[in-house]
PDB file of N, CA and C in Angstrom:
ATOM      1  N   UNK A   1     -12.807   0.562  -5.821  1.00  0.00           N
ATOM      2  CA  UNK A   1     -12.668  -0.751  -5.225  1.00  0.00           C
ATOM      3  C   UNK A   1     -11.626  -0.674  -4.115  1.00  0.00           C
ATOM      4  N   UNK A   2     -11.848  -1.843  -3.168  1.00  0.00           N
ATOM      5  CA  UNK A   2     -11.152  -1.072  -1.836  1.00  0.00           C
ATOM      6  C   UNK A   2      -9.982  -2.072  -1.926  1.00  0.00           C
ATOM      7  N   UNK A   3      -8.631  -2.155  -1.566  1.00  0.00           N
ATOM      8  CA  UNK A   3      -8.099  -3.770  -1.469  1.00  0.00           C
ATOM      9  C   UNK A   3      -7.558  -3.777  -0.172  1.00  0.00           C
ATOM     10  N   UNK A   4      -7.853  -5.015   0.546  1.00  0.00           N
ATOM     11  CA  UNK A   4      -6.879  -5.605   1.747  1.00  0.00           C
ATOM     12  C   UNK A   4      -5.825  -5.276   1.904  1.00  0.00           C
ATOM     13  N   UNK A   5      -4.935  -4.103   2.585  1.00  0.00           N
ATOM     14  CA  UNK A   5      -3.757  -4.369   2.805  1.00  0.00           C
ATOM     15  C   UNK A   5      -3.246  -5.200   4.674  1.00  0.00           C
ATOM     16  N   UNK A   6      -4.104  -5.548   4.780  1.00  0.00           N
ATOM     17  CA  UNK A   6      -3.906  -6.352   6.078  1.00  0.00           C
ATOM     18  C   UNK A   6      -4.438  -5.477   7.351  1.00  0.00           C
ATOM     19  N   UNK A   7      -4.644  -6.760   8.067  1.00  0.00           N
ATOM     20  CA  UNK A   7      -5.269  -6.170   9.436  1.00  0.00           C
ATOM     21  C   UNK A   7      -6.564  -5.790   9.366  1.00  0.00           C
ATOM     22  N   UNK A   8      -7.162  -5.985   7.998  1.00  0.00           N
ATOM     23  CA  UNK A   8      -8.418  -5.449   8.253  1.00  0.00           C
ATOM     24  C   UNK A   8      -8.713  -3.932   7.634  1.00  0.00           C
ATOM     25  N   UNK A   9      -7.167  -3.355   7.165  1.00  0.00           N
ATOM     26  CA  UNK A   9      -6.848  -2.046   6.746  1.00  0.00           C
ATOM     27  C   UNK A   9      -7.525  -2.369   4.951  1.00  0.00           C
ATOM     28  N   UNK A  10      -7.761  -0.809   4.375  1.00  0.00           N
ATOM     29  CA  UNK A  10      -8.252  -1.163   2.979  1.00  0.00           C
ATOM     30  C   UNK A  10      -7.995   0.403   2.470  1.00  0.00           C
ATOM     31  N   UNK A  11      -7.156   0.380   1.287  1.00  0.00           N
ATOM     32  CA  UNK A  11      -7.162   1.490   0.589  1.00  0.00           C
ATOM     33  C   UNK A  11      -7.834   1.251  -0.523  1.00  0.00           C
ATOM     34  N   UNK A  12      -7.972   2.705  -1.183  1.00  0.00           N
ATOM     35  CA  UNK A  12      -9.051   2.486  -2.679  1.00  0.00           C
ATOM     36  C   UNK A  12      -7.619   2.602  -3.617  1.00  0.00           C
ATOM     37  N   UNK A  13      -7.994   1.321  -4.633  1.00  0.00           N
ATOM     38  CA  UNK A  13      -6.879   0.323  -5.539  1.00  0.00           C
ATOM     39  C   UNK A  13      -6.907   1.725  -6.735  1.00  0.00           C
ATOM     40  N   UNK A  14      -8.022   2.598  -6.667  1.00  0.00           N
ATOM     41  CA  UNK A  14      -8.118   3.664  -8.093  1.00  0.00           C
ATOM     42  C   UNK A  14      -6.846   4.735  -7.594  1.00  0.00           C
ATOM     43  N   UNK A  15      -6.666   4.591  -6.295  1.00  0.00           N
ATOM     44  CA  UNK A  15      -5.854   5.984  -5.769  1.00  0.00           C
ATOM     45  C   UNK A  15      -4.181   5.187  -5.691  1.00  0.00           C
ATOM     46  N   UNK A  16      -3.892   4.412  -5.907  1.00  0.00           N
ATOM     47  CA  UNK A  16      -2.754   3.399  -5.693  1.00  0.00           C
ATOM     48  C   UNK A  16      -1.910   4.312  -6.978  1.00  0.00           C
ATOM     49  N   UNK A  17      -0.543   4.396  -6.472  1.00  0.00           N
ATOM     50  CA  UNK A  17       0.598   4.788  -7.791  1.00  0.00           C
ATOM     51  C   UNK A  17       1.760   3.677  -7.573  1.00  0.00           C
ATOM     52  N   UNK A  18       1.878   3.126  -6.946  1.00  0.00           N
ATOM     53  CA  UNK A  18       3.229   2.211  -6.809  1.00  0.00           C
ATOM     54  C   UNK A  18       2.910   1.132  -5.525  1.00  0.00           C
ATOM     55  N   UNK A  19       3.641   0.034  -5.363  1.00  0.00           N
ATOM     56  CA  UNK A  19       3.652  -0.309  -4.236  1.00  0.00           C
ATOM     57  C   UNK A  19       5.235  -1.475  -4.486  1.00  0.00           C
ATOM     58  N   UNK A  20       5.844  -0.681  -3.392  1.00  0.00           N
ATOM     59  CA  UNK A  20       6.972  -1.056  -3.272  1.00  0.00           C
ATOM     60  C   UNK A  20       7.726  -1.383  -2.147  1.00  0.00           C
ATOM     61  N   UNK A  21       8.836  -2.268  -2.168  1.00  0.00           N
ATOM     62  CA  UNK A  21       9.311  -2.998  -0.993  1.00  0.00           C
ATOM     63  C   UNK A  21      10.521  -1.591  -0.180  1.00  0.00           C
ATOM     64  N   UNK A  22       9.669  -1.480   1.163  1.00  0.00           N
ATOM     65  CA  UNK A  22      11.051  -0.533   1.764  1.00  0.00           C
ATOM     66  C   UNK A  22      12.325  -0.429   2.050  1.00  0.00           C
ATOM     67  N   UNK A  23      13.235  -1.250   1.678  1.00  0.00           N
ATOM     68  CA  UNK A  23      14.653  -1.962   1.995  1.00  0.00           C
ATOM     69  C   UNK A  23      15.389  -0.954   1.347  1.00  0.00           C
ATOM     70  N   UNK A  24      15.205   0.004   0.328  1.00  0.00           N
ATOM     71  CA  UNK A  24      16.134   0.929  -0.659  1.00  0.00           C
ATOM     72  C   UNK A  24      16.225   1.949   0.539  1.00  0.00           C
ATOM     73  N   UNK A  25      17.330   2.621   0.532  1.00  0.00           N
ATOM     74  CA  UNK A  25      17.571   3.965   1.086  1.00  0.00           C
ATOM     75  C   UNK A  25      16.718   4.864   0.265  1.00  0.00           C
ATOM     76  N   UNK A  26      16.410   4.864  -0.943  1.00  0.00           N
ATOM     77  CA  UNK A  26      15.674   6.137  -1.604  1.00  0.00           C
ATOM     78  C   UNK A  26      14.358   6.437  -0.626  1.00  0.00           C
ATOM     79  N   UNK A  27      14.118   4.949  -0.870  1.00  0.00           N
ATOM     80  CA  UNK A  27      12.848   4.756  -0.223  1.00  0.00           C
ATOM     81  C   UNK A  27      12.304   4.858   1.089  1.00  0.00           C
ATOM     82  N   UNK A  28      13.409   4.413   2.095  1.00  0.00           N
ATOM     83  CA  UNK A  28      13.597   5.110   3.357  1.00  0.00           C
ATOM     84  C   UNK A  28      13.453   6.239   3.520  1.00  0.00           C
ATOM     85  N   UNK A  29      14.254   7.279   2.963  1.00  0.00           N
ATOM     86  CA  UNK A  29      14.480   8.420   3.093  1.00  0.00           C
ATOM     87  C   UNK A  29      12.858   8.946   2.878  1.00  0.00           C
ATOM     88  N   UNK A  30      12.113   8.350   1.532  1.00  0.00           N
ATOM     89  CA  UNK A  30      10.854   9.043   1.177  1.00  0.00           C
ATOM     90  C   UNK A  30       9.430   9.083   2.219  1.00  0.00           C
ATOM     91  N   UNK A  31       9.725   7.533   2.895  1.00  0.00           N
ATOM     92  CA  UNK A  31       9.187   7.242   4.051  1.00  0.00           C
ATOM     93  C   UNK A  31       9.593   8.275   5.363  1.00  0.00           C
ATOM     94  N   UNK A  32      10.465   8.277   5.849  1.00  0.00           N
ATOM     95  CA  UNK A  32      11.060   9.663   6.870  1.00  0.00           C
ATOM     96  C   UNK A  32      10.308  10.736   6.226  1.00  0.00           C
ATOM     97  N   UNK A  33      10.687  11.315   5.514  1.00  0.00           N
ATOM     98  CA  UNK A  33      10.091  12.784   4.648  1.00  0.00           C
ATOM     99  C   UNK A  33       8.166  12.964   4.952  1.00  0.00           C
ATOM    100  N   UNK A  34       7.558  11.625   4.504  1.00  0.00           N
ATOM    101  CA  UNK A  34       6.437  11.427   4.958  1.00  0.00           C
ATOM    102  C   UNK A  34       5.647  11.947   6.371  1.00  0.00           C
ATOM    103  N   UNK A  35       6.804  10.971   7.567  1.00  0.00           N
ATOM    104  CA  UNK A  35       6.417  10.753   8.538  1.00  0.00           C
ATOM    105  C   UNK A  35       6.390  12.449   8.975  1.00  0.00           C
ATOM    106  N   UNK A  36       7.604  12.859   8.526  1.00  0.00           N
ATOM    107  CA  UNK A  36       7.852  13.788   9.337  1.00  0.00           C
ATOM    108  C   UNK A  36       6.962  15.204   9.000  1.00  0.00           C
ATOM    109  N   UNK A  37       6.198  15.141   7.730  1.00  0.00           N
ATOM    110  CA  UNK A  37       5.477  15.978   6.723  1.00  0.00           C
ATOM    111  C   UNK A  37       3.917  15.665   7.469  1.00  0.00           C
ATOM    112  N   UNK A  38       3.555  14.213   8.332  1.00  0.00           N
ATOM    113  CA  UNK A  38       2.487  13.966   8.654  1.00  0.00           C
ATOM    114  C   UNK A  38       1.954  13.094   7.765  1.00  0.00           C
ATOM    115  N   UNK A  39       2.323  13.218   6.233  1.00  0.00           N
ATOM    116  CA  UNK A  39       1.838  12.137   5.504  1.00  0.00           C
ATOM    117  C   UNK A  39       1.394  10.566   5.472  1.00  0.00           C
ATOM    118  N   UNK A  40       2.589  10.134   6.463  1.00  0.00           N
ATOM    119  CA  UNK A  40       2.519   8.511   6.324  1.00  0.00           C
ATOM    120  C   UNK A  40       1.398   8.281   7.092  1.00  0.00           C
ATOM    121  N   UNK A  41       1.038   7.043   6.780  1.00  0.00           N
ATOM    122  CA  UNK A  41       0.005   5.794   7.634  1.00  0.00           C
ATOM    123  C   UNK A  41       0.443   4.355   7.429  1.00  0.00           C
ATOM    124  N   UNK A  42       0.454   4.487   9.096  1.00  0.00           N
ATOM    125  CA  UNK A  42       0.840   3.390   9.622  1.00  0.00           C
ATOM    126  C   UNK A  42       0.178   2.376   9.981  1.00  0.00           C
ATOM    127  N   UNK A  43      -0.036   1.203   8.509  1.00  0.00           N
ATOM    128  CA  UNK A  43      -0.712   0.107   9.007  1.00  0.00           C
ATOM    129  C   UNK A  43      -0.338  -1.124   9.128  1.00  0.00           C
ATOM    130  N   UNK A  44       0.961  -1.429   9.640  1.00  0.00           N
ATOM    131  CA  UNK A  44       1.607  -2.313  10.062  1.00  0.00           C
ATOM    132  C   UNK A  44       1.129  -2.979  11.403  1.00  0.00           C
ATOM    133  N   UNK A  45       0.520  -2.367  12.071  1.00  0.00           N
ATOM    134  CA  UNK A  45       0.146  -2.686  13.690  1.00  0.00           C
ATOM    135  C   UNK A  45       0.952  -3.300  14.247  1.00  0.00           C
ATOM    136  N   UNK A  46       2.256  -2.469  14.290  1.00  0.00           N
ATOM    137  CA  UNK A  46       3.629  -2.766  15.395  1.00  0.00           C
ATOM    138  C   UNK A  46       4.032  -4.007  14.638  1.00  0.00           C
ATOM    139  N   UNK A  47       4.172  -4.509  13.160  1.00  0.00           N
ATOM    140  CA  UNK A  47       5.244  -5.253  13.052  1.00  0.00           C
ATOM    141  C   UNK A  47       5.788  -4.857  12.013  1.00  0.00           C
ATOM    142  N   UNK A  48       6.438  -5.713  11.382  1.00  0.00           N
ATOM    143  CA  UNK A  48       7.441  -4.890  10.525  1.00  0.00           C
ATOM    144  C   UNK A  48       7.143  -4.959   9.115  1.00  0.00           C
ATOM    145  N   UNK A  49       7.582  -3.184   8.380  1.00  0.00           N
ATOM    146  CA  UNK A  49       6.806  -3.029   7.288  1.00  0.00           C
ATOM    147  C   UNK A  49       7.770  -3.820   6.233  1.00  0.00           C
ATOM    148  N   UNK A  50       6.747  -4.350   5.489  1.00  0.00           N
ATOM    149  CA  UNK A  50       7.304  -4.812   4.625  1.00  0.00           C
ATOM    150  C   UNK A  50       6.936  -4.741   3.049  1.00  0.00           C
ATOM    151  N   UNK A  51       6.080  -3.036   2.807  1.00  0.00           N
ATOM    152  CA  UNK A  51       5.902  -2.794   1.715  1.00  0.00           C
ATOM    153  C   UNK A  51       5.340  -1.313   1.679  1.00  0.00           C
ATOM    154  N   UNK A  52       5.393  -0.443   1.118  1.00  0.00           N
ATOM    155  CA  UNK A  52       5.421   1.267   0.904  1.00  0.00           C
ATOM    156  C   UNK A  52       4.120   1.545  -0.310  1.00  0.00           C
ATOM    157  N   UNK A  53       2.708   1.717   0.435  1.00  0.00           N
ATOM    158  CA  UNK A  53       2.291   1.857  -1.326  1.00  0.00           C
ATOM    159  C   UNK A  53       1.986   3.240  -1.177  1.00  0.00           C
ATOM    160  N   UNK A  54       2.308   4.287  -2.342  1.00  0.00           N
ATOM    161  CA  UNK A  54       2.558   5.531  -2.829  1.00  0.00           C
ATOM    162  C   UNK A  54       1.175   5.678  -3.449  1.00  0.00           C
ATOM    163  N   UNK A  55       0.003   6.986  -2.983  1.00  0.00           N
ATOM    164  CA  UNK A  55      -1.126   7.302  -3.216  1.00  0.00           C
ATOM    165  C   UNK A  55      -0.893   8.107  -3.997  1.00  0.00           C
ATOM    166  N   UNK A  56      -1.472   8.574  -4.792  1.00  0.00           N
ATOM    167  CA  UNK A  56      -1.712   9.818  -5.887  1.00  0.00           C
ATOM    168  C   UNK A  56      -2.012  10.944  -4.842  1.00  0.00           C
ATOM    169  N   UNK A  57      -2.313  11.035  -4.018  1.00  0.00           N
ATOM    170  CA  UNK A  57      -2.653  12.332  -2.810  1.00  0.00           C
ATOM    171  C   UNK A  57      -1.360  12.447  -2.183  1.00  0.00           C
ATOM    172  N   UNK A  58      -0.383  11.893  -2.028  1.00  0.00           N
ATOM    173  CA  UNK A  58       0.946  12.038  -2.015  1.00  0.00           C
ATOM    174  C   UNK A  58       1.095  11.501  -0.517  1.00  0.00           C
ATOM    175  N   UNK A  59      -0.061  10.600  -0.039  1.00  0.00           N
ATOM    176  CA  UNK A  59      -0.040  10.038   1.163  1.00  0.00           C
ATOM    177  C   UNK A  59       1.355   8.690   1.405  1.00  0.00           C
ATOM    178  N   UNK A  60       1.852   8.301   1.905  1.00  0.00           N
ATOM    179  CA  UNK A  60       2.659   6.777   2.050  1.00  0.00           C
ATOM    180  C   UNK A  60       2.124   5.912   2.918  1.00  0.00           C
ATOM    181  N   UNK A  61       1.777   4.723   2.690  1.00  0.00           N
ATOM    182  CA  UNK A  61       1.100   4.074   3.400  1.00  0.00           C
ATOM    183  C   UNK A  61       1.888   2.740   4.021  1.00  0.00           C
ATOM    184  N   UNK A  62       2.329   2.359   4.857  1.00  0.00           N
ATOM    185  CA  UNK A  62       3.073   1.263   5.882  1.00  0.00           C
ATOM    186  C   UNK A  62       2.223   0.199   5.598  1.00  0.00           C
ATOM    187  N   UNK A  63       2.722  -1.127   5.562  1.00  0.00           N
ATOM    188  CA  UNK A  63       1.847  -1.993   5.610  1.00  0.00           C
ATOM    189  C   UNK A  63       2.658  -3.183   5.549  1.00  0.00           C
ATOM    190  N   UNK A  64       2.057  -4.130   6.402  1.00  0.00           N
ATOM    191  CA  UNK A  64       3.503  -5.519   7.287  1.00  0.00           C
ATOM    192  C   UNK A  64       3.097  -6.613   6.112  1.00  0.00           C
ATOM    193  N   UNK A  65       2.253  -6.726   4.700  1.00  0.00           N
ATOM    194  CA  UNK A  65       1.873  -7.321   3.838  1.00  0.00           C
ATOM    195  C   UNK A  65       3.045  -7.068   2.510  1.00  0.00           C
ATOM    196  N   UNK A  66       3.890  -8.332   2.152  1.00  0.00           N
ATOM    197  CA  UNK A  66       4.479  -8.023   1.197  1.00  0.00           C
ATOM    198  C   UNK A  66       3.936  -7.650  -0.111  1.00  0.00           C
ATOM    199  N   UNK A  67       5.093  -6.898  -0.828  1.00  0.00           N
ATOM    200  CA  UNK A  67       4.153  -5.775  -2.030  1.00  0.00           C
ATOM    201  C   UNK A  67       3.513  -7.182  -3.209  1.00  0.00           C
ATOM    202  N   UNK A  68       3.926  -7.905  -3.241  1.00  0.00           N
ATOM    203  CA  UNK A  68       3.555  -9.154  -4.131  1.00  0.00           C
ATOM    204  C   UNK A  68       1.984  -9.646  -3.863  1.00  0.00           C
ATOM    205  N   UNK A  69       2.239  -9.723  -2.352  1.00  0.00           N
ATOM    206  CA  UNK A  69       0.618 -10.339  -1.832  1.00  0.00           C
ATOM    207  C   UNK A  69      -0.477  -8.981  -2.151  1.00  0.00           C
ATOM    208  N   UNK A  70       0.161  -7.976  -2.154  1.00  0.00           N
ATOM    209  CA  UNK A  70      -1.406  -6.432  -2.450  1.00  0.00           C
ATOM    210  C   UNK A  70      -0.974  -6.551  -3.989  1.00  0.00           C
ATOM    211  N   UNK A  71      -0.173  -6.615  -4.326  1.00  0.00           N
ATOM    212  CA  UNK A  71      -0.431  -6.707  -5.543  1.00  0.00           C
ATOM    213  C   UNK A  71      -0.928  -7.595  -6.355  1.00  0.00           C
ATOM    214  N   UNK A  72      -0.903  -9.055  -5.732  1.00  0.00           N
ATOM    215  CA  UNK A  72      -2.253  -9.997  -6.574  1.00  0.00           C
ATOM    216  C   UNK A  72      -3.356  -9.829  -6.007  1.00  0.00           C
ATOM    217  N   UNK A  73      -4.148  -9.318  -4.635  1.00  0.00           N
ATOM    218  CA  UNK A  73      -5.109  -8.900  -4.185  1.00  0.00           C
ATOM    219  C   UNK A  73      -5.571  -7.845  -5.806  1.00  0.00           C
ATOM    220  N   UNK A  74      -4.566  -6.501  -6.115  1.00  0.00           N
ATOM    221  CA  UNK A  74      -5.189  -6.060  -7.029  1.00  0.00           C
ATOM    222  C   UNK A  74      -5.542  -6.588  -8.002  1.00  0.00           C
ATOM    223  N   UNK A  75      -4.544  -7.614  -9.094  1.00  0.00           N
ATOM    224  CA  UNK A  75      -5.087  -7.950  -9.815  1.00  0.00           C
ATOM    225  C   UNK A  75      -6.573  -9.133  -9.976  1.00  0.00           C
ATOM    226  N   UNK A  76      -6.095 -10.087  -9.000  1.00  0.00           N
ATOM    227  CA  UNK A  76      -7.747 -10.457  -8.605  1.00  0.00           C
ATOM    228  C   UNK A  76      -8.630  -9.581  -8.554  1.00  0.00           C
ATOM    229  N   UNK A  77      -8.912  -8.661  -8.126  1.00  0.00           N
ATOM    230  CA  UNK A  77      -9.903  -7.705  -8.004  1.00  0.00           C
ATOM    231  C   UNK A  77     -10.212  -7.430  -9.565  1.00  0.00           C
ATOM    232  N   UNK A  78      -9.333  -6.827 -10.015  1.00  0.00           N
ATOM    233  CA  UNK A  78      -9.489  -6.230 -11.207  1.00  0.00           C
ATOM    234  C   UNK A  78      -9.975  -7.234 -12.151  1.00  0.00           C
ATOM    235  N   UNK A  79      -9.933  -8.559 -12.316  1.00  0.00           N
ATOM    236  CA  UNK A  79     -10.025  -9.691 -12.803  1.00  0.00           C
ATOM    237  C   UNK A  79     -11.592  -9.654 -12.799  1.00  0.00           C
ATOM    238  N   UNK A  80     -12.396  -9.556 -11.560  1.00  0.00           N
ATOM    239  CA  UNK A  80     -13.450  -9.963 -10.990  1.00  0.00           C
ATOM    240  C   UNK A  80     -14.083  -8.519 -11.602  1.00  0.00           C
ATOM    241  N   UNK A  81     -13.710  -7.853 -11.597  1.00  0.00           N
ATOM    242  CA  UNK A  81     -14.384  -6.390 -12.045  1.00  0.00           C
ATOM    243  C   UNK A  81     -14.689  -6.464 -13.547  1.00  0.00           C
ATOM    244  N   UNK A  82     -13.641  -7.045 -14.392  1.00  0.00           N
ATOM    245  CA  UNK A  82     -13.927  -7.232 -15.831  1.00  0.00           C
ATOM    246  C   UNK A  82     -14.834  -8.333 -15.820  1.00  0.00           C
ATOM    247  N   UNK A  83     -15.048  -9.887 -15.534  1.00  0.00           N
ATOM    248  CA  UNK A  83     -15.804 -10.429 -15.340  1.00  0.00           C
ATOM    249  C   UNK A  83     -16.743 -10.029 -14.524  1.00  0.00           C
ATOM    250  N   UNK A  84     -17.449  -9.123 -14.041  1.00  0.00           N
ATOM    251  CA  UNK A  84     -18.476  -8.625 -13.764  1.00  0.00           C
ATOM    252  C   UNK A  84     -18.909  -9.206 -12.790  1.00  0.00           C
ATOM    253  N   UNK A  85     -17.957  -9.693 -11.681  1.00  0.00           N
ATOM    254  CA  UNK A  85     -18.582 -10.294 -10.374  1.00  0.00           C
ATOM    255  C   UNK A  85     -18.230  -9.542  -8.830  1.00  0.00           C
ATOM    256  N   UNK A  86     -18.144  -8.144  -9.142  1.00  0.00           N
ATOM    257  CA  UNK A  86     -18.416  -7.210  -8.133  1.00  0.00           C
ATOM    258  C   UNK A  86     -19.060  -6.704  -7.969  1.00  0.00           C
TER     259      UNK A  86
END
């Protein structure tokens, strides 16, 4: 299942390990490490990120959608999947 992280952008919700707000230095730092490894994706489209979600492929993904709003996108989804309307 794919979910909205904005802009029109969509990752698959099965490959998702975390999604978290970037403001921590840990987390900074893990983001840099990314960029600089080639890993990250950047789907903020030039504004400002305001949430980090961590792929099981060890990808980091940017995204200007706070982690609260992809994260009820998932659980709606998942909601609709047990009720059988996907």
């Amino acid at each position: 299942m794919l979910i909205n992280i904005g802009f029109g952008s969509m990752v698959s919700s099965e490959r998702i390990i975390s999604i978290v707000s970037p403001e921590s230095a840990p987390l900074k730092r893990i983001v840099q490490e990314a960029k600089d490894e080639k890993r990250a994706i950047d789907a903020t489209f030039g504004r400002r990120t305001r949430s980090v979600i961590m792929m099981d492929s060890g990808h980091v993904i940017l995204s200007a959608v706070q982690p609260e709003t992809i994260a009820g996108r998932l659980n709606n989804n998942q909601m609709d999947l047990e009720k059988g309307e996907c």
